[in-house]
C-alpha atoms as a PDB file:
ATOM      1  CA  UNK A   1      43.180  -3.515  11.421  1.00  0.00           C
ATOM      2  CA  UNK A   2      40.737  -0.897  12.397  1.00  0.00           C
ATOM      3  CA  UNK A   3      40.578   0.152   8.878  1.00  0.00           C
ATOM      4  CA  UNK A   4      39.825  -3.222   6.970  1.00  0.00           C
ATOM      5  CA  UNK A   5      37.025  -3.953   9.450  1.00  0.00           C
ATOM      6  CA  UNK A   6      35.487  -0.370   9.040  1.00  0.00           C
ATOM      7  CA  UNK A   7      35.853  -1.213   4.974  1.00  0.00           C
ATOM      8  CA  UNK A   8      34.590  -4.961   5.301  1.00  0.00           C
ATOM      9  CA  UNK A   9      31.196  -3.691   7.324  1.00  0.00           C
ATOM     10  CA  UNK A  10      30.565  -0.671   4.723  1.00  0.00           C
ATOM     11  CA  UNK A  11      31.347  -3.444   1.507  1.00  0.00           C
ATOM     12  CA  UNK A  12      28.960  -5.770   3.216  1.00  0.00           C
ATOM     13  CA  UNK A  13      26.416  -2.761   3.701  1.00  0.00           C
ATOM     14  CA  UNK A  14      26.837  -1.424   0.438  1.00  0.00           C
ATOM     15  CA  UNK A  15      26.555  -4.828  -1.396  1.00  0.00           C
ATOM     16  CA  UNK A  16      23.319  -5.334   0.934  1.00  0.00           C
ATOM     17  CA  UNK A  17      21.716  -2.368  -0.110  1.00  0.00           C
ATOM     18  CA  UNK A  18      22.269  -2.733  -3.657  1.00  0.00           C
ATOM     19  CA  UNK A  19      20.937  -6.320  -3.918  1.00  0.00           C
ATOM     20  CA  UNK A  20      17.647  -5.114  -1.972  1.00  0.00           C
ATOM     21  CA  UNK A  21      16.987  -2.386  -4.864  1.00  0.00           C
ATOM     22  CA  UNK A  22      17.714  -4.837  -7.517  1.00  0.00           C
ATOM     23  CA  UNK A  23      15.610  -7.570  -6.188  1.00  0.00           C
ATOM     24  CA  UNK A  24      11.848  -7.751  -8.063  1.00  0.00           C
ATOM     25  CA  UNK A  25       8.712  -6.130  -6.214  1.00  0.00           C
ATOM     26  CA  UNK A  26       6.900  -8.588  -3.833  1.00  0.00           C
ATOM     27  CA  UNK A  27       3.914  -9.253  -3.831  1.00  0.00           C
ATOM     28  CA  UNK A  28       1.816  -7.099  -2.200  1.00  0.00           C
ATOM     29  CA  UNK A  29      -1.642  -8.227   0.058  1.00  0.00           C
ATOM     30  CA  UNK A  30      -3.444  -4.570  -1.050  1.00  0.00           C
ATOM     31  CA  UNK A  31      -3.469  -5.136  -4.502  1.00  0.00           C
ATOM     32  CA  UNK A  32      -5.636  -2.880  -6.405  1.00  0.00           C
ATOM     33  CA  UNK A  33      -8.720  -5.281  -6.843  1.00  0.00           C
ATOM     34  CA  UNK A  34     -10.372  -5.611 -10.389  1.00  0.00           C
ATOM     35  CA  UNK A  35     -13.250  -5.236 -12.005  1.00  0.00           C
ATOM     36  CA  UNK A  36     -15.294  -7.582 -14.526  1.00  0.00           C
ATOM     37  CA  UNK A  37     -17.516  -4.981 -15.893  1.00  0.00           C
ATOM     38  CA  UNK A  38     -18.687  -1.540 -15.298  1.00  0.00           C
ATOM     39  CA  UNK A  39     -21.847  -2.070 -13.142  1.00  0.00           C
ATOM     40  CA  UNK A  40     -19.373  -4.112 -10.912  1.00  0.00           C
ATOM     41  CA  UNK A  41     -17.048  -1.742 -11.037  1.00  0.00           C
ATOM     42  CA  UNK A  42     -19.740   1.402  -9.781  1.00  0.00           C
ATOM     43  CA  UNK A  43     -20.859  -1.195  -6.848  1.00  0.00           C
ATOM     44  CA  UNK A  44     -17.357  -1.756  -5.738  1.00  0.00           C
ATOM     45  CA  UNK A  45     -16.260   2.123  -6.072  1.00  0.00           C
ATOM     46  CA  UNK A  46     -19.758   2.849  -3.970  1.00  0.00           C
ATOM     47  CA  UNK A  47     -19.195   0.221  -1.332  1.00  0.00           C
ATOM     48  CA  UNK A  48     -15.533   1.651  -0.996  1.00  0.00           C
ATOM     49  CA  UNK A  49     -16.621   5.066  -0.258  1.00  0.00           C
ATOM     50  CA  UNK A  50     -19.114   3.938   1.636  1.00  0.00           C
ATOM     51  CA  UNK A  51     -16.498   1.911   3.876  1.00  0.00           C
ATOM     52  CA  UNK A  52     -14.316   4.774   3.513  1.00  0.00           C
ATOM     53  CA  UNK A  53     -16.515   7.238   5.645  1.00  0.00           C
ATOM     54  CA  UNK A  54     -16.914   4.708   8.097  1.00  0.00           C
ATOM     55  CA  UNK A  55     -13.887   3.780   9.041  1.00  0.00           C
ATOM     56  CA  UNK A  56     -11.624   6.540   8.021  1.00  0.00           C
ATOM     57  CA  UNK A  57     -14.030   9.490   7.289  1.00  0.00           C
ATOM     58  CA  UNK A  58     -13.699  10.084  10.972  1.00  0.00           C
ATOM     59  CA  UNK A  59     -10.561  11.438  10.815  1.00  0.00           C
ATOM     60  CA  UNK A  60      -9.597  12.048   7.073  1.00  0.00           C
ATOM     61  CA  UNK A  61     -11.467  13.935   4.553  1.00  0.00           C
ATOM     62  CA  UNK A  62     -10.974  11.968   0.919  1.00  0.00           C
ATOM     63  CA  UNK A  63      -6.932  12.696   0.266  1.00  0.00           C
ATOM     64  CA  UNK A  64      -6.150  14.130  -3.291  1.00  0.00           C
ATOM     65  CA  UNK A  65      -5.155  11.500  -6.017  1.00  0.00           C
ATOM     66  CA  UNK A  66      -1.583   9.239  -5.093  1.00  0.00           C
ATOM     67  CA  UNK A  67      -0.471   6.260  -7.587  1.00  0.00           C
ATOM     68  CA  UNK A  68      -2.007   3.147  -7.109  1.00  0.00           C
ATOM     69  CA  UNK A  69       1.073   1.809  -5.763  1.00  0.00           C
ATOM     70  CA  UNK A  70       1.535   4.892  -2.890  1.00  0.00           C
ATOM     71  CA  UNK A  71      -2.160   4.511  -2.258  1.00  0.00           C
ATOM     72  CA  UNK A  72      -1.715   0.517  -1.076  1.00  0.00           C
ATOM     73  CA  UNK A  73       0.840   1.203   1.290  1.00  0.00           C
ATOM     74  CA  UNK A  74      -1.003   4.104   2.893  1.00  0.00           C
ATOM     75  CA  UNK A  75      -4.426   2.096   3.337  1.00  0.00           C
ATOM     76  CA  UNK A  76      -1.981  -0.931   3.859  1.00  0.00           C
ATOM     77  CA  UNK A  77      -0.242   1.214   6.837  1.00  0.00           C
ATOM     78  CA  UNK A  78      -3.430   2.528   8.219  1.00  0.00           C
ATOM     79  CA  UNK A  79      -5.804  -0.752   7.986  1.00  0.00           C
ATOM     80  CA  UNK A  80      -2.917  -1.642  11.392  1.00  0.00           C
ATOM     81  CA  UNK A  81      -4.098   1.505  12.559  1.00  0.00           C
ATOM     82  CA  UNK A  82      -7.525   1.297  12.232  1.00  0.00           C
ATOM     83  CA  UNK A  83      -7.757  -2.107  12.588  1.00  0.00           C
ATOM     84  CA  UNK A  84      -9.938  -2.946   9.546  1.00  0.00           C
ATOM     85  CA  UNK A  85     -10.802  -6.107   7.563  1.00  0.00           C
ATOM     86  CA  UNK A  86      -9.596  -7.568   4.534  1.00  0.00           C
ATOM     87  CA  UNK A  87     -12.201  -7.103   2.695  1.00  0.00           C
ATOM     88  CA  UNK A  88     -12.667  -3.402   3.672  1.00  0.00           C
ATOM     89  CA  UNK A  89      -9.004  -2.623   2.820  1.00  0.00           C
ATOM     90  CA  UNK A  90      -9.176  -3.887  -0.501  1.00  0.00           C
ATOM     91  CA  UNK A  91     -12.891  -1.990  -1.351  1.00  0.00           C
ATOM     92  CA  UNK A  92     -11.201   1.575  -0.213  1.00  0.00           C
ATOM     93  CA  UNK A  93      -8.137   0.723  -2.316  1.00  0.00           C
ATOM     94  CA  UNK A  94     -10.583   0.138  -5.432  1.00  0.00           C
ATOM     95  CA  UNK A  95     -12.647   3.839  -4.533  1.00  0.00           C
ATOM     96  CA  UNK A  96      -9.023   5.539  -3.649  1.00  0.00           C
ATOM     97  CA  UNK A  97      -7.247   4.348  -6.544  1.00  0.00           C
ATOM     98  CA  UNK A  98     -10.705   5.054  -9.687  1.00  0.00           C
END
């Protein structure tokens, strides 16, 4: 008895775990914003780093280069921290991330 509960609770782990890799990327709210053109592009990169050394520059020097996608969920993790805007999340994400 012991033994087919043990094996029903790993199945039911194991078939958990495999449909949560196999399920499609959400959405995520720190998508790397876009730009329409290159001048908007320069004012967005310099309005990021300027936002940057406000808010994180106090503690963090500019990190090396990470993947777009590591790079959300590290500003995503420390806008919490910080407790930054929207708006100022997504503008560091653009400098990061160029």
């Amino acid at each position: 008895m012991k033994i087919k509960c043990l094996a029903t609770i790993w199945l039911v782990t194991l078939i958990s775990v495999l449909g949560l890799a196999s399920a499609p990327p959400r959405n995520s709210s720190a998508a790397v914003p876009t730009a329409r053109n290159s001048a908007q592009a320069e004012s967005m990169r310099i309005e990021g780093e300027k936002r940057f050394r406000t808010n994180c520059g106090r503690c963090h020097a500019a990190p090396h280069k990470f993947p777009p996608r590591m790079m959300a969920t590290i500003v995503r993790h420390m806008r919490v921290r910080a407790t930054i805007t929207d708006e100022d999340m997504r503008l560091v994400l653009f400098y990061m991330t160029q």
